[in-house]
C-alpha atoms as a PDB file:
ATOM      1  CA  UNK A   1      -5.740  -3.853   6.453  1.00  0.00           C
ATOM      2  CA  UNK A   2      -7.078  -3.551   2.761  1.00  0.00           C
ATOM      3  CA  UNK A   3      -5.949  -0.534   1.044  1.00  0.00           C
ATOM      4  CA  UNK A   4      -6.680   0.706  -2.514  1.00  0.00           C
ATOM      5  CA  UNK A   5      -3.602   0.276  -5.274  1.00  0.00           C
ATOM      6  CA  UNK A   6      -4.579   4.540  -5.749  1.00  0.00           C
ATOM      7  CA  UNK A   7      -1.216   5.540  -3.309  1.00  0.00           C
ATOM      8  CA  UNK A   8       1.811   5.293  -5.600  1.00  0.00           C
ATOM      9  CA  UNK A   9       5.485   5.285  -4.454  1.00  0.00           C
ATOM     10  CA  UNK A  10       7.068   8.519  -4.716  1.00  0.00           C
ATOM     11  CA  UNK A  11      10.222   8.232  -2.966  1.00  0.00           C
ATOM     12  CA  UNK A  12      13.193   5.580  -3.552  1.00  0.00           C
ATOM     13  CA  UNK A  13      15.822   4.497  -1.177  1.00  0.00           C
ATOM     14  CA  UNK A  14      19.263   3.370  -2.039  1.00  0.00           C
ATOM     15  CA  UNK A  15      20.684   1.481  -0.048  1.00  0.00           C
ATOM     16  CA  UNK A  16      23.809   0.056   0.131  1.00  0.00           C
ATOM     17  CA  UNK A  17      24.323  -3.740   1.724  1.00  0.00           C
ATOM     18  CA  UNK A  18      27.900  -3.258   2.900  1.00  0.00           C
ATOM     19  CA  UNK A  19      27.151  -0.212   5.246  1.00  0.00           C
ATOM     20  CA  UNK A  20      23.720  -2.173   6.960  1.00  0.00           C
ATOM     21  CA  UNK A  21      26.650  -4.787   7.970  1.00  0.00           C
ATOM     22  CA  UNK A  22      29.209  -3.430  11.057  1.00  0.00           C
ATOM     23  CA  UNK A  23      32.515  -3.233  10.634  1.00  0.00           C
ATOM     24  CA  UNK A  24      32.950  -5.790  13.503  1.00  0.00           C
ATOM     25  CA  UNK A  25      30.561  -8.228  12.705  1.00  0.00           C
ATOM     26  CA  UNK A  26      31.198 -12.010  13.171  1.00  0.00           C
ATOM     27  CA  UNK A  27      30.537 -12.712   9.718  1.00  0.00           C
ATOM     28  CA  UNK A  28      32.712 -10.487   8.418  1.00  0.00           C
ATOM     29  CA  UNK A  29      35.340 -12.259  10.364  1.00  0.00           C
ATOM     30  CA  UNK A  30      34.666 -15.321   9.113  1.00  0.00           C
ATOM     31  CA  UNK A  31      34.449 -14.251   5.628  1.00  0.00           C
ATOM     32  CA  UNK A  32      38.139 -12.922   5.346  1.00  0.00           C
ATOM     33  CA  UNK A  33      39.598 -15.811   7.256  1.00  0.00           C
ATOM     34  CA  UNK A  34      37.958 -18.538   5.606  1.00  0.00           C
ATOM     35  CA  UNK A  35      38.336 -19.176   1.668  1.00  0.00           C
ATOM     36  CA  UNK A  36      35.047 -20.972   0.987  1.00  0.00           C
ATOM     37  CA  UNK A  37      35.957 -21.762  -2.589  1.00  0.00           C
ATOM     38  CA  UNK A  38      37.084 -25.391  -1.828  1.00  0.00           C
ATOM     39  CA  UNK A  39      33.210 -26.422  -1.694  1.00  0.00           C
ATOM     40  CA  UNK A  40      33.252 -25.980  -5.781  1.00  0.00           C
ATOM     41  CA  UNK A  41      35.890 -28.375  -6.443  1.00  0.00           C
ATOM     42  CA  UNK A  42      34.631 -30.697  -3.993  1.00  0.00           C
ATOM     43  CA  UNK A  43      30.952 -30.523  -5.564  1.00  0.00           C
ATOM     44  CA  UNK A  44      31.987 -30.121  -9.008  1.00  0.00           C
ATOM     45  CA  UNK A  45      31.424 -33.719 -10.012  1.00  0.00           C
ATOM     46  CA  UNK A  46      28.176 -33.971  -8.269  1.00  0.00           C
ATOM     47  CA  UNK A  47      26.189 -31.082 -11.070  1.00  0.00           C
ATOM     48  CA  UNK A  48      25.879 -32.009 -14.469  1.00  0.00           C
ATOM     49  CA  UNK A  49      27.771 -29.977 -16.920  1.00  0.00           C
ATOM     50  CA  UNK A  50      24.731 -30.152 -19.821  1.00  0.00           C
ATOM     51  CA  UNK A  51      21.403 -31.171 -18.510  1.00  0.00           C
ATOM     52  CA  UNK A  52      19.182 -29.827 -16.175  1.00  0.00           C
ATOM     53  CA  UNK A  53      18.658 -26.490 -14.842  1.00  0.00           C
ATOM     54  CA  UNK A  54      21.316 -23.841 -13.767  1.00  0.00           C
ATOM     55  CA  UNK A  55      22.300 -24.354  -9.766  1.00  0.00           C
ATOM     56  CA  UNK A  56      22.433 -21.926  -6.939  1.00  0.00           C
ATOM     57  CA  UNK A  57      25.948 -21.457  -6.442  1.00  0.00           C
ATOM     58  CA  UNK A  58      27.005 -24.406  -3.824  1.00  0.00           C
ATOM     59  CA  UNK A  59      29.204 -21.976  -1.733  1.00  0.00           C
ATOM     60  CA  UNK A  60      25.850 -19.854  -1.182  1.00  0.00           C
ATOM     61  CA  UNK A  61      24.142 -22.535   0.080  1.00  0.00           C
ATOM     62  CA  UNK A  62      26.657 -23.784   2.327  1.00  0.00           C
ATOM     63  CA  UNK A  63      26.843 -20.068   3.841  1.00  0.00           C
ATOM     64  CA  UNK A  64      23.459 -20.218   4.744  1.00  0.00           C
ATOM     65  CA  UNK A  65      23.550 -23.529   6.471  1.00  0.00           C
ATOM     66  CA  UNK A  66      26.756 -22.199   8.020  1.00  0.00           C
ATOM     67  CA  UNK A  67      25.259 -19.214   9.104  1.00  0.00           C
ATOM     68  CA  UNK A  68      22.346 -21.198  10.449  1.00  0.00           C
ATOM     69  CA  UNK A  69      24.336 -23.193  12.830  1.00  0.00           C
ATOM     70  CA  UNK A  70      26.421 -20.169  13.708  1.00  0.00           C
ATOM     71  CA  UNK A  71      22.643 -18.377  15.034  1.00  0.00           C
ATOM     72  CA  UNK A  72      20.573 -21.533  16.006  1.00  0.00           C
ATOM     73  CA  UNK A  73      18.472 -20.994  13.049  1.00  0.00           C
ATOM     74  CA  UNK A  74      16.807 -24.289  12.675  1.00  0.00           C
ATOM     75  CA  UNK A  75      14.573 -23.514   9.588  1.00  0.00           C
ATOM     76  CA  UNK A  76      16.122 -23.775   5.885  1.00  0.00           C
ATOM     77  CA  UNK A  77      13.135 -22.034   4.063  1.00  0.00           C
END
């Protein structure tokens, strides 16, 4: 559907990302039993300390593979 850019937004939403996730939730499970911060020092001499651009944190991306595999998400993008 084409619409004109004329309607503005008048109304903002905050919302915060801690109360759209339940209390009970698997991932917040595995997120206090698991300390993920092992994956930097095992990375660390993989990255390049002075060239090159700045990296996504490693322990994000392993999250999101992790959490792939936990949901049988079989796309990356």
């Amino acid at each position: 559907m084409l619409r004109s850019n004329k309607e503005k937004q008048h109304e903002l939403e905050f919302v915060c990302i801690e109360e759209l996730v339940p209390e009970d939730h698997l991932l917040r499970k595995v997120d206090k039993h698991i300390d993920f911060s092992f994956i930097t020092d095992k990375v660390r001499p993989l990255y390049c300390e002075n060239n090159g651009r700045p990296s996504i944190d490693p322990v994000v991306l392993f999250k999101m593979m992790f959490i792939g595999y936990l949901f049988g998400i079989r796309s990356e993008r």
